[in-house]
N, C-alpha and C. Protein backbone atom coordinates (compact mmCIF):
# COMPACT_ATOMS: atom_id res chain seq x y z
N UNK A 1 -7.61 -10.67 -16.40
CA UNK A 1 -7.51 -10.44 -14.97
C UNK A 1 -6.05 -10.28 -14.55
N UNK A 2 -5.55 -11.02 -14.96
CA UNK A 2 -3.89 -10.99 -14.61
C UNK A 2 -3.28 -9.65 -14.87
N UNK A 3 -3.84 -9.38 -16.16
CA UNK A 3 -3.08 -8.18 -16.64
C UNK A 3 -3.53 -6.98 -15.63
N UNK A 4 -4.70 -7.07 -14.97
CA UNK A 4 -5.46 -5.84 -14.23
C UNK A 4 -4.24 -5.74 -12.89
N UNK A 5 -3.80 -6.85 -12.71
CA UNK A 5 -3.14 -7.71 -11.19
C UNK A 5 -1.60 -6.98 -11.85
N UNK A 6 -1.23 -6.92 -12.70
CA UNK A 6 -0.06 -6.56 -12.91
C UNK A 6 0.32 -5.26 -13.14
N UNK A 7 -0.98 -4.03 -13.56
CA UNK A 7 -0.81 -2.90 -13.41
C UNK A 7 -0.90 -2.41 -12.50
N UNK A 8 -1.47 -3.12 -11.42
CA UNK A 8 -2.11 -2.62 -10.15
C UNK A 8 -0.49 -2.60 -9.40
N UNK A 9 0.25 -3.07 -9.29
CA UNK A 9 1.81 -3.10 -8.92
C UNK A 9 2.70 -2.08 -9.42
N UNK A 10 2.67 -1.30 -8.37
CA UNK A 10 3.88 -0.18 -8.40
C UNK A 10 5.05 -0.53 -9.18
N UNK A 11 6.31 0.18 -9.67
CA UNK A 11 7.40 -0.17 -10.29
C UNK A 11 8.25 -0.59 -8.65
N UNK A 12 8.11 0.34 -7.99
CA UNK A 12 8.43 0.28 -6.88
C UNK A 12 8.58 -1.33 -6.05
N UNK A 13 6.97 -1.43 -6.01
CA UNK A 13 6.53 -3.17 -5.53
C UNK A 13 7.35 -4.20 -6.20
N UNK A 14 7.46 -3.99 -7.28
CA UNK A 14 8.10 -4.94 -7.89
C UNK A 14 9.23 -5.22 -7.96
N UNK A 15 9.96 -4.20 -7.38
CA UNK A 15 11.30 -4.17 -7.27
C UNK A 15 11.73 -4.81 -5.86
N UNK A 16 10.60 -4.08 -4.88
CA UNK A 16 10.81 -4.84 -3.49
C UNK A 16 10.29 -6.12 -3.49
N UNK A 17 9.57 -6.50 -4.28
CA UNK A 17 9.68 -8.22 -4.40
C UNK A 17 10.99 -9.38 -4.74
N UNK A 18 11.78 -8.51 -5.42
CA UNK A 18 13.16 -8.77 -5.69
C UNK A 18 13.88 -9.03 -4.71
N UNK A 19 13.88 -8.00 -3.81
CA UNK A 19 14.46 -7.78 -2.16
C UNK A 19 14.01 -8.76 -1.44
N UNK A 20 12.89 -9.20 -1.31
CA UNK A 20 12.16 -10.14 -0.79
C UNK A 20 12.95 -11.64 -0.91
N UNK A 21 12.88 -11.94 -1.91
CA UNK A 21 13.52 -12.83 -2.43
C UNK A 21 14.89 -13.00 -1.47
N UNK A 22 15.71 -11.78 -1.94
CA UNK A 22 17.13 -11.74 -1.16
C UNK A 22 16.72 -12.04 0.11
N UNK A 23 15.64 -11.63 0.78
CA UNK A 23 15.69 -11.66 1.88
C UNK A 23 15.37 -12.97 2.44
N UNK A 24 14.16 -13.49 1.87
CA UNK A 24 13.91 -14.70 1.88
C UNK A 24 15.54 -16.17 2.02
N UNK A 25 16.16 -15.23 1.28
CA UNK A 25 17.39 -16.44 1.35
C UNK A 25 18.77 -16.30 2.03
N UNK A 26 18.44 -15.03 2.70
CA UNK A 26 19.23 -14.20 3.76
C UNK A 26 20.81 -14.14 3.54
N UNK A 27 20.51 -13.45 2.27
CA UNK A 27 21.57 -12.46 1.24
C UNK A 27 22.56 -11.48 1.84
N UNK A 28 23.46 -11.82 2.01
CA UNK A 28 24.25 -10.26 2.39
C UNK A 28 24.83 -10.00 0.82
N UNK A 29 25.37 -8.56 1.58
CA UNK A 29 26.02 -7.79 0.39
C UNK A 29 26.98 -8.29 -0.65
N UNK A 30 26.80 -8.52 -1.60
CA UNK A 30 28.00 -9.00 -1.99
C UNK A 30 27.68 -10.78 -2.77
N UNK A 31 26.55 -11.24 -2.40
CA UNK A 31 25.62 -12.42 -2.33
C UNK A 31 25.44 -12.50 -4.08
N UNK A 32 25.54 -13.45 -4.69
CA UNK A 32 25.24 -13.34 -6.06
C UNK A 32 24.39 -14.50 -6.18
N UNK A 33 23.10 -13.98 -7.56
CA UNK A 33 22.10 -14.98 -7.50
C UNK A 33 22.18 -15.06 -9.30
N UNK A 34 21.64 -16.13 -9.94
CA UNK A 34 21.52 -15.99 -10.97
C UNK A 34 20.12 -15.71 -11.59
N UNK A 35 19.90 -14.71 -12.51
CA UNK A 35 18.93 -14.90 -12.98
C UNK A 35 17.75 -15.36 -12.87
N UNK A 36 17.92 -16.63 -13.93
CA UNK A 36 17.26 -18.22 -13.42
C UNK A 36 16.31 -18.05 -12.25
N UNK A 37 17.15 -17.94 -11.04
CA UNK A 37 16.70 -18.42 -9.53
C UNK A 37 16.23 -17.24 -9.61
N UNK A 38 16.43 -15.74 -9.54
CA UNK A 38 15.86 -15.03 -9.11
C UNK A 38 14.16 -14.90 -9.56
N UNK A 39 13.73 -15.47 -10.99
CA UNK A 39 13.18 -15.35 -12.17
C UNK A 39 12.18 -16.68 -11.19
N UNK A 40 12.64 -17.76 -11.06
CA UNK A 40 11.71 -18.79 -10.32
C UNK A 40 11.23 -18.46 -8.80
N UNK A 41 12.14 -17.62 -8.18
CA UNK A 41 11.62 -17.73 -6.98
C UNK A 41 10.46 -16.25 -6.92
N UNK A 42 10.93 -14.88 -7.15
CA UNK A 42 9.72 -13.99 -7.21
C UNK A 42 8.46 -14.67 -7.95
N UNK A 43 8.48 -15.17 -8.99
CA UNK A 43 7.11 -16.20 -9.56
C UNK A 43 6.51 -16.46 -9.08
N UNK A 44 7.41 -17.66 -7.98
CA UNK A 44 6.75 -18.83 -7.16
C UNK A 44 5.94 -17.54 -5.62
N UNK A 45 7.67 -17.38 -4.98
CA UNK A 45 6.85 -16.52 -3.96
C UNK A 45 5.90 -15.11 -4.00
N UNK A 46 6.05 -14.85 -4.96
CA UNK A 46 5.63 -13.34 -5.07
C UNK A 46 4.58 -13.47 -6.17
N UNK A 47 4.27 -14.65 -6.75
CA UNK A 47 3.20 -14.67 -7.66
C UNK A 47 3.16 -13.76 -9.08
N UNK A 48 4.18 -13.10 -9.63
CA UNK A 48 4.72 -12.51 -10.37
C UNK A 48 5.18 -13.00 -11.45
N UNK A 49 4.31 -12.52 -12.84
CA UNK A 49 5.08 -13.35 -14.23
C UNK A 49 6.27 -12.82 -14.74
N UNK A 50 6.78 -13.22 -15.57
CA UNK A 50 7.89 -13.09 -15.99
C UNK A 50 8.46 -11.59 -16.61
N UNK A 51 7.71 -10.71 -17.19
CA UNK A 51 7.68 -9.51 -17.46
C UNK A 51 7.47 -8.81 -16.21
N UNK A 52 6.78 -8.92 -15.19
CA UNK A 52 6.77 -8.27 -13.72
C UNK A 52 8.54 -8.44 -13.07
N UNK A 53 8.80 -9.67 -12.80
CA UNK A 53 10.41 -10.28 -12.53
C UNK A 53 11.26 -9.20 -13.20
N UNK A 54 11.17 -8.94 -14.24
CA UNK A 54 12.07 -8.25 -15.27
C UNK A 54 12.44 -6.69 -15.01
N UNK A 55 10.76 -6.35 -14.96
CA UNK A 55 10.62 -4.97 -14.88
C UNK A 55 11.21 -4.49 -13.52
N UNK A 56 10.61 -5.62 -12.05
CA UNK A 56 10.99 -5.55 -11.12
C UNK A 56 12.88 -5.54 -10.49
N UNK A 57 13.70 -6.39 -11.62
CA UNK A 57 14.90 -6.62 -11.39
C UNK A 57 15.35 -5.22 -12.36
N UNK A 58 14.73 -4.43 -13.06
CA UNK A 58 15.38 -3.61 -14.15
C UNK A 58 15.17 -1.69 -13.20
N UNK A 59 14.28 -2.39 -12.22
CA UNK A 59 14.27 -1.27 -11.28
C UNK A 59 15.08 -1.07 -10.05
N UNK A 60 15.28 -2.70 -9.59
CA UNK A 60 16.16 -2.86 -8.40
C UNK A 60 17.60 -2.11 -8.62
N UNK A 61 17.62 -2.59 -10.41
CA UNK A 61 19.18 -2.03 -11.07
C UNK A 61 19.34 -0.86 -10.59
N UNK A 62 18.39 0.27 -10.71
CA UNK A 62 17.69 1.55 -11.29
C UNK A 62 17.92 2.36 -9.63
N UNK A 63 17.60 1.55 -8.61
CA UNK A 63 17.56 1.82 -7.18
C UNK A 63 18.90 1.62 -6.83
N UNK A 64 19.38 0.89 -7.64
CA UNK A 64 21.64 0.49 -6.75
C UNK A 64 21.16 -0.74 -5.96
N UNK A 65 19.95 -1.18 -6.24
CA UNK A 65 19.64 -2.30 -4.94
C UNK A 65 20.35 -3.43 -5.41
N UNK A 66 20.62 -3.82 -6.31
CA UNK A 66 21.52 -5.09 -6.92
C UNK A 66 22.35 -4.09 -8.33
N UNK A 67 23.20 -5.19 -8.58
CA UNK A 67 24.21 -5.02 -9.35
C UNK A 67 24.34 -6.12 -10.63
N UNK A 68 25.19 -5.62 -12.00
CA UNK A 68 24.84 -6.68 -12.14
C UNK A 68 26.26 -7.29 -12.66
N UNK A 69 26.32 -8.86 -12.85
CA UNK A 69 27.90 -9.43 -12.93
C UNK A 69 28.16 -9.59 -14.25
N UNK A 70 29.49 -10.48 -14.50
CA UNK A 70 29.85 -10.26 -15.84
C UNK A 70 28.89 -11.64 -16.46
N UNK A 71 28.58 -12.64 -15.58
CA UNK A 71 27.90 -13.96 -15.82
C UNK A 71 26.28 -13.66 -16.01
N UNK A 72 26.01 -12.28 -16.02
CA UNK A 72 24.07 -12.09 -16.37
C UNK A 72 23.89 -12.61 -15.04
N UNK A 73 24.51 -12.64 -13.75
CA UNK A 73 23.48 -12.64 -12.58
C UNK A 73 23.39 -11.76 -11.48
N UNK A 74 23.07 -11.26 -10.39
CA UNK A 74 22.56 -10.13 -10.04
C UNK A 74 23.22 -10.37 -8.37
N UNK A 75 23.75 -9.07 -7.88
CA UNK A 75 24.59 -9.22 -6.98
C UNK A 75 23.96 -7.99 -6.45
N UNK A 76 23.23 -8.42 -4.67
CA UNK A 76 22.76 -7.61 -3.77
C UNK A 76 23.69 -6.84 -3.27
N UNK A 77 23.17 -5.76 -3.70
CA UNK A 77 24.39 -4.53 -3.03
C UNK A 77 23.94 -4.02 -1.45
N UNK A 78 25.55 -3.28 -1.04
CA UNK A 78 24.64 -2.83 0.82
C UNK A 78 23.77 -1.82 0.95
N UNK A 79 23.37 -1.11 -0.36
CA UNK A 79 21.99 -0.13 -0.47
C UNK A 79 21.08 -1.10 -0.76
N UNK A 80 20.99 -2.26 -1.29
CA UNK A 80 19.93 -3.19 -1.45
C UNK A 80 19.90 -3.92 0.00
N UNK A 81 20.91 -4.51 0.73
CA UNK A 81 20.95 -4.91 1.83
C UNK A 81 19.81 -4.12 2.95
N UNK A 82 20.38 -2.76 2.99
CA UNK A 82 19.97 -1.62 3.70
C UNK A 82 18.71 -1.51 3.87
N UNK A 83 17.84 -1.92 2.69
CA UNK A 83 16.42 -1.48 2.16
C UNK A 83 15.75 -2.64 2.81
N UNK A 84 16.65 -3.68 2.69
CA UNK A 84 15.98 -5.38 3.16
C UNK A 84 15.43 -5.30 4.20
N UNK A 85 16.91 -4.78 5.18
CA UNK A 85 16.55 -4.91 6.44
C UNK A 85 15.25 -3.81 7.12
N UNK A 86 15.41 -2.54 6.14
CA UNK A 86 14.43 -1.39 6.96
C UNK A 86 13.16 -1.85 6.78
N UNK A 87 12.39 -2.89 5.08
CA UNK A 87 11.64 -3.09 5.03
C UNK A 87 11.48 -4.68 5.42
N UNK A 88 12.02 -5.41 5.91
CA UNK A 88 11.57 -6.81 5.81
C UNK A 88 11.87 -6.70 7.41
């Protein structure tokens, strides 16, 4: 069942669950999150396993919506900002 739940999710969706997140913790540009946190909180809030998180953060990359640092953690850019605000 899960797996049915996880194809059913756009590459797209999954990426704006990422955003979500940012938004959820009211991220500006420039805002750096690690991994880790990003990885626990789409899970928790977004109900999303760990290969969804991945795919979803490997698209955000893919969109300019985050960035990523020299420490492996992920820094909301103002095209990711941009997207927050039009969709959240």
């Amino acid at each position: 069942m899960e797996q049915l739940e996880m194809q059913g999710r756009s590459m797209r969706e999954k990426a704006g669950m990422i955003l979500l997140v940012c938004h959820h913790l009211e991220m500006k540009a420039g805002d750096i999150l690690p991994m880790k946190t990003i990885l626990h909180l789409a899970a928790t809030m977004c109900d999303l396993c760990a290969e969804e998180v991945a795919e979803g953060i490997d698209q955000a990359f893919e969109y300019g919506w985050v960035a990523g640092t020299r420490k492996g953690s992920a820094m909301l850019t103002e095209v990711g900002l941009k997207h927050t605000r039009a969709t959240g």
